[in-house]
C-alpha atoms as a PDB file:
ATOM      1  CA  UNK A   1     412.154 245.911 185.084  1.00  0.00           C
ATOM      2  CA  UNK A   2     411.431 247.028 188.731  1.00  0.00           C
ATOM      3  CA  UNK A   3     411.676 249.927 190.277  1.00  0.00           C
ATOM      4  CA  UNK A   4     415.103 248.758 192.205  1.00  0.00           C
ATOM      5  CA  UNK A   5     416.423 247.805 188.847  1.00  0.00           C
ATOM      6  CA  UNK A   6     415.871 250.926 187.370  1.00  0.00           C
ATOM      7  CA  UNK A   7     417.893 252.660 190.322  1.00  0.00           C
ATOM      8  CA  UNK A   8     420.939 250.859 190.027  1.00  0.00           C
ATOM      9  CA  UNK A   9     421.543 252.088 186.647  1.00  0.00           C
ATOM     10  CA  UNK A  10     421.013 255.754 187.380  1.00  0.00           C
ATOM     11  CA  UNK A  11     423.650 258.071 187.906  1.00  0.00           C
ATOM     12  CA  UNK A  12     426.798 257.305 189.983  1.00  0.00           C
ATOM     13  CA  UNK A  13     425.764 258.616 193.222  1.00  0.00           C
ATOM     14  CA  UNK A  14     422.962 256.368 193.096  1.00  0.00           C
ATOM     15  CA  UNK A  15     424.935 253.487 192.719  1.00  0.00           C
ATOM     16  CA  UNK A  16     427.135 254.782 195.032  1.00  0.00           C
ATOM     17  CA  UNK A  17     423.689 254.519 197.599  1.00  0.00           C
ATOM     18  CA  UNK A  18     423.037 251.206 196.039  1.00  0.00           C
ATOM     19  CA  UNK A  19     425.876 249.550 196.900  1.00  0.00           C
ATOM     20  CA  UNK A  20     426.073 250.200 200.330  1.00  0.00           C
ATOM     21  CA  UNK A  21     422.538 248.968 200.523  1.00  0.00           C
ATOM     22  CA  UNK A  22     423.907 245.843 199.477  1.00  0.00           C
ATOM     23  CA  UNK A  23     426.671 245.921 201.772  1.00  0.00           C
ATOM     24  CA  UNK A  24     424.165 246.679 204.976  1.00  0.00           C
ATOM     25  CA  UNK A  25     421.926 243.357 203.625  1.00  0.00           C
ATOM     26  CA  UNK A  26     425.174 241.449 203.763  1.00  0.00           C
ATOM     27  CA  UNK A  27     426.209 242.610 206.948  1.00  0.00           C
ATOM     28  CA  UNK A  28     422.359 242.007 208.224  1.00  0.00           C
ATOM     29  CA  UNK A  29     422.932 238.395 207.295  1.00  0.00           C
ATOM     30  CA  UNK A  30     426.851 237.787 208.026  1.00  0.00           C
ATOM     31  CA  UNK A  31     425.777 234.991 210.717  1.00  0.00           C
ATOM     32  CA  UNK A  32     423.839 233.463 207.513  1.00  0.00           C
ATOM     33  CA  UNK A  33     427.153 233.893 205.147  1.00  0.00           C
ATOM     34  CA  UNK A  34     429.805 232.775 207.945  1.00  0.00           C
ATOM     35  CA  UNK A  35     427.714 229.659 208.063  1.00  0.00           C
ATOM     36  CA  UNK A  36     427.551 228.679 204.922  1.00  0.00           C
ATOM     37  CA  UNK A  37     431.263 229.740 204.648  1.00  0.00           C
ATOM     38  CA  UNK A  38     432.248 227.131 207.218  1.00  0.00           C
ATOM     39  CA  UNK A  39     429.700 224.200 206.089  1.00  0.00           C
ATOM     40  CA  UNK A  40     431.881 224.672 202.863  1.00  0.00           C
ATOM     41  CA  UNK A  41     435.109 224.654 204.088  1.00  0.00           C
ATOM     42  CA  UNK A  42     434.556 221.722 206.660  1.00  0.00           C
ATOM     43  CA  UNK A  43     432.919 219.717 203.832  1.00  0.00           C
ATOM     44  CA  UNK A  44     435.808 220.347 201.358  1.00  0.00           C
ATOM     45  CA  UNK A  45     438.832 219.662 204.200  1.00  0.00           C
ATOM     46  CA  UNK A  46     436.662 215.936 204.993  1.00  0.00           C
ATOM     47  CA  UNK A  47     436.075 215.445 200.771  1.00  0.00           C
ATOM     48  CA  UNK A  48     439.738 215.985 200.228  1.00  0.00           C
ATOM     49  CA  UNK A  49     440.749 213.873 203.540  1.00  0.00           C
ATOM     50  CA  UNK A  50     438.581 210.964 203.290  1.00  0.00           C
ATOM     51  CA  UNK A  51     437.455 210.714 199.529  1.00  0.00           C
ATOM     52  CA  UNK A  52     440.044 211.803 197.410  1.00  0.00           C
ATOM     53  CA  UNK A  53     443.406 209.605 197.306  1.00  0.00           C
ATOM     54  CA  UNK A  54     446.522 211.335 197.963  1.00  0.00           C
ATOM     55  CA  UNK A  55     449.277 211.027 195.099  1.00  0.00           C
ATOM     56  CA  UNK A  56     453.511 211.046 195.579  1.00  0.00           C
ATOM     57  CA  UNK A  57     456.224 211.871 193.158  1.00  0.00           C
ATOM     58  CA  UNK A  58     459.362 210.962 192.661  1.00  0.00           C
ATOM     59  CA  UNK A  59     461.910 212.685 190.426  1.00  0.00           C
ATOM     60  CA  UNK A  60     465.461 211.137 188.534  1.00  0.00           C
ATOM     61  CA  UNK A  61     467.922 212.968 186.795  1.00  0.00           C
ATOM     62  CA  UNK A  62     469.991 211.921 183.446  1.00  0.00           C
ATOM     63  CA  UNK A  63     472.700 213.676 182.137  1.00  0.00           C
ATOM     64  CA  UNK A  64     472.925 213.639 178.690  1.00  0.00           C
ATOM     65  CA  UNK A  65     476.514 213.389 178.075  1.00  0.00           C
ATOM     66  CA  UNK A  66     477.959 210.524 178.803  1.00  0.00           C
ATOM     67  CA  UNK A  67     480.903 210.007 181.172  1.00  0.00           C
ATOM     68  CA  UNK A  68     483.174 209.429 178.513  1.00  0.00           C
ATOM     69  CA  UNK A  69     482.683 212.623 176.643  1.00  0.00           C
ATOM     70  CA  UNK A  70     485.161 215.497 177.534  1.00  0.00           C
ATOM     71  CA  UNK A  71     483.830 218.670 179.379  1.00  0.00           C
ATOM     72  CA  UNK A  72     486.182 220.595 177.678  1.00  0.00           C
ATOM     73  CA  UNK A  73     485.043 220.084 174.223  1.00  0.00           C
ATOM     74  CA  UNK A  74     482.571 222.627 173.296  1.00  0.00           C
ATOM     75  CA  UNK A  75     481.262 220.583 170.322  1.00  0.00           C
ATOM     76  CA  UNK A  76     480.453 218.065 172.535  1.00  0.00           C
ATOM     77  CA  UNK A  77     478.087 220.319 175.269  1.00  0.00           C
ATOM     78  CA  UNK A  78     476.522 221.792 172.346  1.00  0.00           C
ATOM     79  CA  UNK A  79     475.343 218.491 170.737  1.00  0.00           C
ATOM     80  CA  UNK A  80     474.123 217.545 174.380  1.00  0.00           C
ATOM     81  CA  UNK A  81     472.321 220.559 174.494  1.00  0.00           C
ATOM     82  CA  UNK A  82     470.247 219.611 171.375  1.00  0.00           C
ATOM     83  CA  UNK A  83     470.079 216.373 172.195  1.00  0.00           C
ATOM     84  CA  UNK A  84     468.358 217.084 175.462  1.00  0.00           C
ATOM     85  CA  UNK A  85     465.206 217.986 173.591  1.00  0.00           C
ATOM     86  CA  UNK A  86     465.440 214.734 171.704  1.00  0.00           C
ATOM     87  CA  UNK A  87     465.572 212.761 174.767  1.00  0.00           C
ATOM     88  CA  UNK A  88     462.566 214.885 176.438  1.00  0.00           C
ATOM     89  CA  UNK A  89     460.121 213.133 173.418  1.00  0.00           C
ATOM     90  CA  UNK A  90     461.925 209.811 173.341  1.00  0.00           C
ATOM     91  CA  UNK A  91     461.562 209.242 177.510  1.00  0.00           C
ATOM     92  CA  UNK A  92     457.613 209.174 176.942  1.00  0.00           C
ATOM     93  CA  UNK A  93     457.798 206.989 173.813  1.00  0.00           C
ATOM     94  CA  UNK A  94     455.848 203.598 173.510  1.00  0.00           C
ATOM     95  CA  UNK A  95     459.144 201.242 173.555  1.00  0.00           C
ATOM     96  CA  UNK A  96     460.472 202.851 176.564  1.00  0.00           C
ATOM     97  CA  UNK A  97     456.779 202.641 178.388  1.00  0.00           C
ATOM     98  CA  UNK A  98     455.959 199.333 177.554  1.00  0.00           C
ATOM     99  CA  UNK A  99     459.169 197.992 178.290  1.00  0.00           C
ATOM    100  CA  UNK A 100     458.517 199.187 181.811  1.00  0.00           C
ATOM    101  CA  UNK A 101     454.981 197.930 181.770  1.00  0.00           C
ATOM    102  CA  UNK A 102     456.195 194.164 180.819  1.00  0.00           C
ATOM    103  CA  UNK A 103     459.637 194.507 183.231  1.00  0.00           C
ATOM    104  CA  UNK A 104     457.318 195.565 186.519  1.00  0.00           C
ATOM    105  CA  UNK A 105     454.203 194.120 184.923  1.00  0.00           C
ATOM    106  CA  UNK A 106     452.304 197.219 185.767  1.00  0.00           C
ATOM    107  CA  UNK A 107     448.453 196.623 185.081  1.00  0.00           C
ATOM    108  CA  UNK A 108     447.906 199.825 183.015  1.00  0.00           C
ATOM    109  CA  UNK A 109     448.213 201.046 179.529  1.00  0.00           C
ATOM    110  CA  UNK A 110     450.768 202.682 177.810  1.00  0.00           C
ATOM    111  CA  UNK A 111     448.477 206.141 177.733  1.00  0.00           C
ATOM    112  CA  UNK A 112     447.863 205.947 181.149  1.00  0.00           C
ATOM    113  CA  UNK A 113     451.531 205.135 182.685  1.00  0.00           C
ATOM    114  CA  UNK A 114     452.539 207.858 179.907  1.00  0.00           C
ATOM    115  CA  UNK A 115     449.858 210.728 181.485  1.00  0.00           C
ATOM    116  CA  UNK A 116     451.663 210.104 185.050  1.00  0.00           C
ATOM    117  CA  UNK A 117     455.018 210.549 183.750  1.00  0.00           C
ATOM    118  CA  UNK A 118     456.442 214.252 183.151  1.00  0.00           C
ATOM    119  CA  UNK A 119     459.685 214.928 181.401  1.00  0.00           C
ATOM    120  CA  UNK A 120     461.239 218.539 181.104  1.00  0.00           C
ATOM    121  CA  UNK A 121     464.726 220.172 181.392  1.00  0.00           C
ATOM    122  CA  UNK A 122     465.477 221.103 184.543  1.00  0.00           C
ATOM    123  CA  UNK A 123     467.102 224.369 183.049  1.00  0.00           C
ATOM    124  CA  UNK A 124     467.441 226.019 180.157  1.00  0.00           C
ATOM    125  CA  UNK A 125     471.465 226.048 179.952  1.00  0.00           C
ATOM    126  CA  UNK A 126     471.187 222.598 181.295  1.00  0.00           C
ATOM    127  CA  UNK A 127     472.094 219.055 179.636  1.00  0.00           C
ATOM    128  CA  UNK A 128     470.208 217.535 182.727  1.00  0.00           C
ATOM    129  CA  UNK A 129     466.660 215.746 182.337  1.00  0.00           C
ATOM    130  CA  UNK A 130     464.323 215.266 184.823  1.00  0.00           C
ATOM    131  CA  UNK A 131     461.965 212.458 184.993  1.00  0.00           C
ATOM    132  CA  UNK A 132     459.203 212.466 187.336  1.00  0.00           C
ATOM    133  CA  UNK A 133     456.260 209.759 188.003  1.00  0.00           C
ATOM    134  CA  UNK A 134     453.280 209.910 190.070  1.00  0.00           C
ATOM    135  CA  UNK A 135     451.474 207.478 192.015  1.00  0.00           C
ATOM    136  CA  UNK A 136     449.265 206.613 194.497  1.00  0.00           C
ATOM    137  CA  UNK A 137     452.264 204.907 196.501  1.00  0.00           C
ATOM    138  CA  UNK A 138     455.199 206.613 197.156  1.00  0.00           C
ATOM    139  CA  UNK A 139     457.505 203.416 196.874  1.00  0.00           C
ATOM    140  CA  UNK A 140     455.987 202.617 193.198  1.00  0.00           C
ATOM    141  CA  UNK A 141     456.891 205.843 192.149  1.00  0.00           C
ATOM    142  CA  UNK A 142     460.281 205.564 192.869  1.00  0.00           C
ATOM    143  CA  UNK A 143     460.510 201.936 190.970  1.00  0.00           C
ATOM    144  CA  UNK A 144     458.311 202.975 187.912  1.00  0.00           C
ATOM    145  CA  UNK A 145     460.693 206.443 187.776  1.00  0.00           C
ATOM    146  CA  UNK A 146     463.997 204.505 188.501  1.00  0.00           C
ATOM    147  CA  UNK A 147     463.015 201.855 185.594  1.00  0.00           C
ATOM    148  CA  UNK A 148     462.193 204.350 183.065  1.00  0.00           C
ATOM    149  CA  UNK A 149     465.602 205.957 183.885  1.00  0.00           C
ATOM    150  CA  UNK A 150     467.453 202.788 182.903  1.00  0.00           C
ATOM    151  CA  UNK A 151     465.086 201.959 180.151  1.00  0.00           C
ATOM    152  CA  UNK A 152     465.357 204.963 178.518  1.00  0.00           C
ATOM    153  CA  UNK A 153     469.188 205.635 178.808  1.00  0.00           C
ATOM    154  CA  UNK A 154     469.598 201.919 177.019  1.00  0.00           C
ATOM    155  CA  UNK A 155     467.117 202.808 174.079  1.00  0.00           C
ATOM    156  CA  UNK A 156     468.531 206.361 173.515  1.00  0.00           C
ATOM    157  CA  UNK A 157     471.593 205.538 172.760  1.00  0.00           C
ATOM    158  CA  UNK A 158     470.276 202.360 170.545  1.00  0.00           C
ATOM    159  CA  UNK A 159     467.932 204.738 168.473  1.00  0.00           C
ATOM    160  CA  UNK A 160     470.296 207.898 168.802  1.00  0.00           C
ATOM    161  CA  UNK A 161     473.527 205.497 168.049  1.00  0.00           C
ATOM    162  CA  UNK A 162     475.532 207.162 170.838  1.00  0.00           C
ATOM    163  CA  UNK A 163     476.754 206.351 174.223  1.00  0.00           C
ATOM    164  CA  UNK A 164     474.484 205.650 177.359  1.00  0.00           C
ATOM    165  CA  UNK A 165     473.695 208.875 179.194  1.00  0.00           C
ATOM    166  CA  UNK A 166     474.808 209.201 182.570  1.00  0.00           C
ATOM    167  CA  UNK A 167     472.219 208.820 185.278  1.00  0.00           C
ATOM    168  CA  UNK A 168     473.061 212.218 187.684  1.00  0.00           C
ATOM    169  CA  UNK A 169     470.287 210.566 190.296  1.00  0.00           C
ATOM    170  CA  UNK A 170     467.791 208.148 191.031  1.00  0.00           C
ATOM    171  CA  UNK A 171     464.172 208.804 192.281  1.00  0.00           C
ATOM    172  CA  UNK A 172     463.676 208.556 196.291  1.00  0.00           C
ATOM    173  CA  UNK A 173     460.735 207.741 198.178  1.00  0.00           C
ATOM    174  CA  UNK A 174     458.928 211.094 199.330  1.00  0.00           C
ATOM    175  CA  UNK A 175     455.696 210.419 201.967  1.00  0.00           C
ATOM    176  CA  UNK A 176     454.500 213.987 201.316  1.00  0.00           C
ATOM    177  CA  UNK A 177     452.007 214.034 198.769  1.00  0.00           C
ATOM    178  CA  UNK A 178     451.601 216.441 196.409  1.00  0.00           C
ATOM    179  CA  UNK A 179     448.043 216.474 195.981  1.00  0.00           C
ATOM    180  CA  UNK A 180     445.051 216.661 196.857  1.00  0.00           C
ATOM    181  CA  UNK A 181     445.950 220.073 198.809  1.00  0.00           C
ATOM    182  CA  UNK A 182     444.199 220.622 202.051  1.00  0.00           C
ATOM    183  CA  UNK A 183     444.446 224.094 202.068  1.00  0.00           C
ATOM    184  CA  UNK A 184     444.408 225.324 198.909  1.00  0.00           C
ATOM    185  CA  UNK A 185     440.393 223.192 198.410  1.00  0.00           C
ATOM    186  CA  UNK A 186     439.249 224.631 201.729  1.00  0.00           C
ATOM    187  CA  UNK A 187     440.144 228.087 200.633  1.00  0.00           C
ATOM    188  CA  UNK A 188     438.070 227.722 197.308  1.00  0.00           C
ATOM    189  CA  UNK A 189     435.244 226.336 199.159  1.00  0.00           C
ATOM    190  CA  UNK A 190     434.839 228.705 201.454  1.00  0.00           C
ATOM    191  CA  UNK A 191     435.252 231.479 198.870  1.00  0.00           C
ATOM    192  CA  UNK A 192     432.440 229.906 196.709  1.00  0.00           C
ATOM    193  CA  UNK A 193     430.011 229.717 199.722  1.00  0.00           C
ATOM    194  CA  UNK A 194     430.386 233.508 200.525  1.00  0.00           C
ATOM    195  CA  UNK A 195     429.831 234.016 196.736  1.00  0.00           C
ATOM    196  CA  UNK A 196     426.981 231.790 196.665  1.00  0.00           C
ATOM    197  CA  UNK A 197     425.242 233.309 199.481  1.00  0.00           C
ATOM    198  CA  UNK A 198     426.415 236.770 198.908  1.00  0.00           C
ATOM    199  CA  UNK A 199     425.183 236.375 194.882  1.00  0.00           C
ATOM    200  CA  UNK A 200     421.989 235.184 196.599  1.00  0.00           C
ATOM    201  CA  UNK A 201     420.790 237.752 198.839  1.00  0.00           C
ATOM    202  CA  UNK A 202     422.296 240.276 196.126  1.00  0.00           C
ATOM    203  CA  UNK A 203     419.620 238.630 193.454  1.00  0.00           C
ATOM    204  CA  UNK A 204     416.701 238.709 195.922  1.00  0.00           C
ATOM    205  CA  UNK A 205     417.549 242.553 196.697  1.00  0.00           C
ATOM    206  CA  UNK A 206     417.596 243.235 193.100  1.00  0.00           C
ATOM    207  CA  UNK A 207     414.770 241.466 192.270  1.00  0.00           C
ATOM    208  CA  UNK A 208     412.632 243.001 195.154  1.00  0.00           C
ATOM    209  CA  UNK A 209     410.216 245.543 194.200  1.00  0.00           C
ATOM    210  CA  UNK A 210     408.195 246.571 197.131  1.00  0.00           C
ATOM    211  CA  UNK A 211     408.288 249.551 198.672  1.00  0.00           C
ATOM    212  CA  UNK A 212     409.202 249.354 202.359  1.00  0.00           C
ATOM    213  CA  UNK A 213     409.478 252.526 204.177  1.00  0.00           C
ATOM    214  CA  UNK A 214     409.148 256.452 203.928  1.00  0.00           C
ATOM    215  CA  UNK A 215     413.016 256.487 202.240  1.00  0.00           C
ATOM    216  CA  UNK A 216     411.669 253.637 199.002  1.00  0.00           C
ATOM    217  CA  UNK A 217     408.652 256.173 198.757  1.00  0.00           C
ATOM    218  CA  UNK A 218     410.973 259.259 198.284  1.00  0.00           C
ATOM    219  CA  UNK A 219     413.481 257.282 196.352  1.00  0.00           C
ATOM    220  CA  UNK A 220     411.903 255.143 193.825  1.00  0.00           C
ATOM    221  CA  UNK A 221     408.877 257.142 193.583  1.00  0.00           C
ATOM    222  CA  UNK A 222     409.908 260.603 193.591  1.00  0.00           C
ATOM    223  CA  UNK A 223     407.175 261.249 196.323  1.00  0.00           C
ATOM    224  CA  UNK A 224     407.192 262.956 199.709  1.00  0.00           C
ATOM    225  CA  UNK A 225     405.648 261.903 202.438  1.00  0.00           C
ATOM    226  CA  UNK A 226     403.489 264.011 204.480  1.00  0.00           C
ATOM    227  CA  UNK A 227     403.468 262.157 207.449  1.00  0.00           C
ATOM    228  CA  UNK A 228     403.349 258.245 208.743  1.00  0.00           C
ATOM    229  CA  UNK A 229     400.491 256.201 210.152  1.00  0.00           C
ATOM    230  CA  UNK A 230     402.157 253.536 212.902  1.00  0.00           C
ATOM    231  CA  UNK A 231     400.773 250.043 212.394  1.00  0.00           C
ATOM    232  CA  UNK A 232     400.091 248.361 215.653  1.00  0.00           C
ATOM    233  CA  UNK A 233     400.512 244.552 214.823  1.00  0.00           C
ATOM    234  CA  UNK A 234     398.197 243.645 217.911  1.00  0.00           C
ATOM    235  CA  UNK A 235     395.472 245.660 217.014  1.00  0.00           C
ATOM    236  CA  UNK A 236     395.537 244.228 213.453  1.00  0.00           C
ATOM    237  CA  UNK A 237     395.773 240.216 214.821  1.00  0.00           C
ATOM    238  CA  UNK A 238     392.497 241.391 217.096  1.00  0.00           C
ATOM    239  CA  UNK A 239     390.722 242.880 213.945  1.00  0.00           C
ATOM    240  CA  UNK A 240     391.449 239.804 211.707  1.00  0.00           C
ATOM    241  CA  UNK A 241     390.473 237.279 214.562  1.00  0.00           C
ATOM    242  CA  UNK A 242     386.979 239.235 214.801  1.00  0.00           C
ATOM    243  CA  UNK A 243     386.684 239.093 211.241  1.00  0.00           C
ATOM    244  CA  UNK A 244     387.134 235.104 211.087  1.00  0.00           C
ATOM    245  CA  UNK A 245     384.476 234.699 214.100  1.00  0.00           C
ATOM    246  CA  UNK A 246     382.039 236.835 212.398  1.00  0.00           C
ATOM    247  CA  UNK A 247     382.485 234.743 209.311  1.00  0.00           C
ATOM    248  CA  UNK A 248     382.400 231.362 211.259  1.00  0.00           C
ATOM    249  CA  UNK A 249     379.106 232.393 212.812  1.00  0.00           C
ATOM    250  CA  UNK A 250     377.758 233.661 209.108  1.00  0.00           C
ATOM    251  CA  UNK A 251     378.543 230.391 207.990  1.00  0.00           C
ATOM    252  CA  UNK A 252     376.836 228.589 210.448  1.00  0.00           C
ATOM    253  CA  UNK A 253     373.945 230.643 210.650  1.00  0.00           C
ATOM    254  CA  UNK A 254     373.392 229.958 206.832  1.00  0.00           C
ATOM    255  CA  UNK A 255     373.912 226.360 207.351  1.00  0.00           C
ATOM    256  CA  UNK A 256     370.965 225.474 209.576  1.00  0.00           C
ATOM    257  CA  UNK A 257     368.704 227.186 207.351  1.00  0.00           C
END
């Protein structure tokens, strides 16, 4: 374990040091992270425009009393409001799904039209069922949705031996697509590119264990310093390009002999 390690699990007001260390070495490289940021974000907003395929919905309603039964008899709304669940289970089932497979010959499986089909109550003091389909085109949602609605209310009341439920509405053709969303994928992408670059330069600071300055002598040595020598980067290029002459001529020297 490093020196820098160490540090960060000291006492508080170390940490408290620590951390705004990290925050200066993120703001030293916010160019770096608002990059990255963008690339992420403009490369999720053209994946979810040109490579991922948009999908509609379309929603129908049955009622599950039939138009026949009286309003006013509270035996009857409370036998609807059992059956409702009954119907919920029923909607999905294979002879109601493969009927509408061989009536629109649809070329999928009865697992596969069943996991784009979603049936719930559309309220919890409610006798109303809501079917809703998705597809890849808006107008086939609204004919898969529209035959499972008249599928369905025929085989409930054959299995359940009661009257046909009342269809309250039919599906309708909706051009806005429900997913992918634009927004919401460009959001997490740009998130996970400042996390990925911010997680980055966080592991290289941790991980760093030279000591860089008179403040890393005093801090993660417990030393002080008594004074600095300046460093004159010129001076040191001339010095190492004497050195490599000298050498050269060494060389050469020993290779005639």
């Amino acid at each position: 374990m490093n020196e820098k390690t160490q540090s960060i699990n000291l006492a508080n007001d170390e940490t408290e040091i620590d951390l705004k260390e990290i925050f200066f070495i993120l703001r030293a490289h916010l160019i770096l992270i608002i990059a990255v940021m963008v690339l992420f974000g403009t490369g999720a907003g053209v994946a979810t425009k040109l490579l991922i395929t948009p999908k509609y919905q379309s929603t129908s309603m049955l009622y599950v009393l039939s138009s026949s039964t009286s309003i006013t008899s509270i035996a009857d709304i409370q036998i609807g409001s059992y059956l409702t669940n009954d119907y919920i289970v029923l909607i999905k089932s294979r002879p109601v799904l493969d009927t509408v497979i061989d009536d629109l010959n649809l070329n999928e499986s009865y697992n596969l039209l069943k996991s784009r089909v979603n049936v719930v109550n559309s309220g919890d003091n409610t006798r109303i069922v809501s079917i809703t389909v998705t597809d890849e085109d808006p107008e086939q949602a609204k004919l898969i949705v529209d035959k499972i609605t008249d599928v369905a209310k025929v085989q409930m009341a054959t299995i359940m031996h009661t009257e046909q439920p009342s269809v309250a509405e039919y599906g309708t053709v909706n051009t806005k697509p429900v997913s992918p969303s634009l927004k919401k994928n460009v959001a997490i992408a740009v998130v996970l590119g400042f996390v990925l670059v911010a997680g980055i330069l966080i592991v290289l600071y941790i991980l760093d264990d030279t000591i860089d300055g008179r403040d890393d002598v005093e801090k993660y040595l417990g030393l002080n310093t008594l004074g600095l020598i300046p460093y004159d980067e010129t001076v040191a290029d001339e010095e190492s390009k004497k050195n490599m002459t000298k050498a050269k001529k060494i060389k050469h020297i020993k290779g005639k002999k």
